[in-house]
Protein backbone atom coordinates (compact mmCIF):
# COMPACT_ATOMS: atom_id res chain seq x y z
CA UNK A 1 9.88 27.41 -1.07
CA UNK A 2 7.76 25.05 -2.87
CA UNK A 3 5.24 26.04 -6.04
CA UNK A 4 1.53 26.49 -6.60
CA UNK A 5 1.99 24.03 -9.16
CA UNK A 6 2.47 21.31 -7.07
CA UNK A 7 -0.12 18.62 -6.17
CA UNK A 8 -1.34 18.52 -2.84
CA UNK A 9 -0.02 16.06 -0.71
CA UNK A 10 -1.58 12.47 0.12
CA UNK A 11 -1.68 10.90 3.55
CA UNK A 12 -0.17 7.30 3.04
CA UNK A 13 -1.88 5.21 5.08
CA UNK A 14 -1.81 1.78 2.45
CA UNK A 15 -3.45 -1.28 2.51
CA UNK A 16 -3.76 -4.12 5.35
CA UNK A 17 -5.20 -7.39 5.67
CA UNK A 18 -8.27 -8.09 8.19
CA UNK A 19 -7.45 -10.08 10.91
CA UNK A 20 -10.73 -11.70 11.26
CA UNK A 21 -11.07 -12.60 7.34
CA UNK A 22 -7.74 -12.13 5.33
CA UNK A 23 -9.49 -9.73 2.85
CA UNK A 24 -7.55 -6.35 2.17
CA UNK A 25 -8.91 -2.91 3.63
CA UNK A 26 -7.59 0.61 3.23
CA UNK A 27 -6.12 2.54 6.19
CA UNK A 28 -7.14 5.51 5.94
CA UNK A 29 -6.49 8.98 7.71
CA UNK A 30 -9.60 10.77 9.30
CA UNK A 31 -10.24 14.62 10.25
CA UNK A 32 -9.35 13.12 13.86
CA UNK A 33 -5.66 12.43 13.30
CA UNK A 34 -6.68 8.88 13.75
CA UNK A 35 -7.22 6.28 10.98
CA UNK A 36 -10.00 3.83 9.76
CA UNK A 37 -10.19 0.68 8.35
CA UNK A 38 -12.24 0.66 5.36
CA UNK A 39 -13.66 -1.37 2.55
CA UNK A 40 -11.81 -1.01 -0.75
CA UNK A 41 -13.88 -1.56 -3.42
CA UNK A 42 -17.28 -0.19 -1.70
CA UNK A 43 -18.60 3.36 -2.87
CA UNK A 44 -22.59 3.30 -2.01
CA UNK A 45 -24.93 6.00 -2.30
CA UNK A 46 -24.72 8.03 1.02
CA UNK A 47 -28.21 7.63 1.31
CA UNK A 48 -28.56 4.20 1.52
CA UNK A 49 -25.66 3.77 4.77
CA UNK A 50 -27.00 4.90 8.37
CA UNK A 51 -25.56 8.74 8.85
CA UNK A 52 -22.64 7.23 11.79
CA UNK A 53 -21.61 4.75 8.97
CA UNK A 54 -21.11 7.32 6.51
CA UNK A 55 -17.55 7.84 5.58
CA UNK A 56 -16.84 10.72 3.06
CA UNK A 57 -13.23 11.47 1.22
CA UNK A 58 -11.81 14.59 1.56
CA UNK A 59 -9.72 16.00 -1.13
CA UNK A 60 -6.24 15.77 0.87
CA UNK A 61 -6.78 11.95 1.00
CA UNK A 62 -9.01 12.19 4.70
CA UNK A 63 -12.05 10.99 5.25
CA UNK A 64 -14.47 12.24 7.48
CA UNK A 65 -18.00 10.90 9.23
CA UNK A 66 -20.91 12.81 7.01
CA UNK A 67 -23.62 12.91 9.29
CA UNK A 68 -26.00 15.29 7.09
CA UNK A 69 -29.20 14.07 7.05
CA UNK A 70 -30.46 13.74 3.70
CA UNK A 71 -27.19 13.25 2.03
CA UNK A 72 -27.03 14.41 -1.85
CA UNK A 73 -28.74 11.87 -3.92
CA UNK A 74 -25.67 11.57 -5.82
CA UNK A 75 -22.95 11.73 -2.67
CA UNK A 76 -21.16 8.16 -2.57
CA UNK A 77 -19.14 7.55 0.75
CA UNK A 78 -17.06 4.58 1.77
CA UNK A 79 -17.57 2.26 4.82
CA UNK A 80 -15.79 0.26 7.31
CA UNK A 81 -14.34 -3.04 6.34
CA UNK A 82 -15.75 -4.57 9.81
CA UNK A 83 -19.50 -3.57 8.42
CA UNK A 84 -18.46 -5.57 4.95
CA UNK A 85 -16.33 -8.42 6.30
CA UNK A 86 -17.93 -12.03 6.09
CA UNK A 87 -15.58 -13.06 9.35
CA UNK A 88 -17.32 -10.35 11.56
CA UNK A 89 -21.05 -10.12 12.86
CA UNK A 90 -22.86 -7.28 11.38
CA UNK A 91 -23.70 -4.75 14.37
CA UNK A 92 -27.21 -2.78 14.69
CA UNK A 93 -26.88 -0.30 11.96
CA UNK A 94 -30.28 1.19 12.02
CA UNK A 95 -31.34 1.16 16.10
């Protein structure tokens, strides 16, 4: 039997290196039981990334596509590495 004490547990997914451009991106666990590639360093204001783009981290280590429309002010989410990476044309974010 384990404690309440402990910490909760973190999906590993680890880091991985773009195929199109070399740079690293995190793999990262969704809600889905699937993973997503996504931008390391990136943390915009939810606002400012089209609602489908919108990648939010859960507290277990998941993220999760946050399609509330308006987000917080003060939300951040992460995005995709393949919206970021300089090897890869940018698709239609706002159709």
């Amino acid at each position: 039997m384990g404690t309440s004490e402990e910490e909760p547990r973190r999906l590993g997914g680890g880091r991985t290196r773009c195929l199109f451009c070399g740079l690293l991106q995190d793999r990262v666990a969704t809600l889905d039981q699937d993973w997503v590639l996504l931008e390391p360093t990136m943390h915009p204001p939810a606002h400012t990334v089209p609602a489908e783009h919108r990648w939010i981290e859960l507290s277990d280590g998941r993220v999760t596509v946050h399609g509330v429309c308006p987000p917080d002010q003060f939300q951040r989410c992460r995005i995709e590495h393949r919206l970021a990476c300089p090897a890869q044309q940018l698709p239609d974010l706002w159709p």
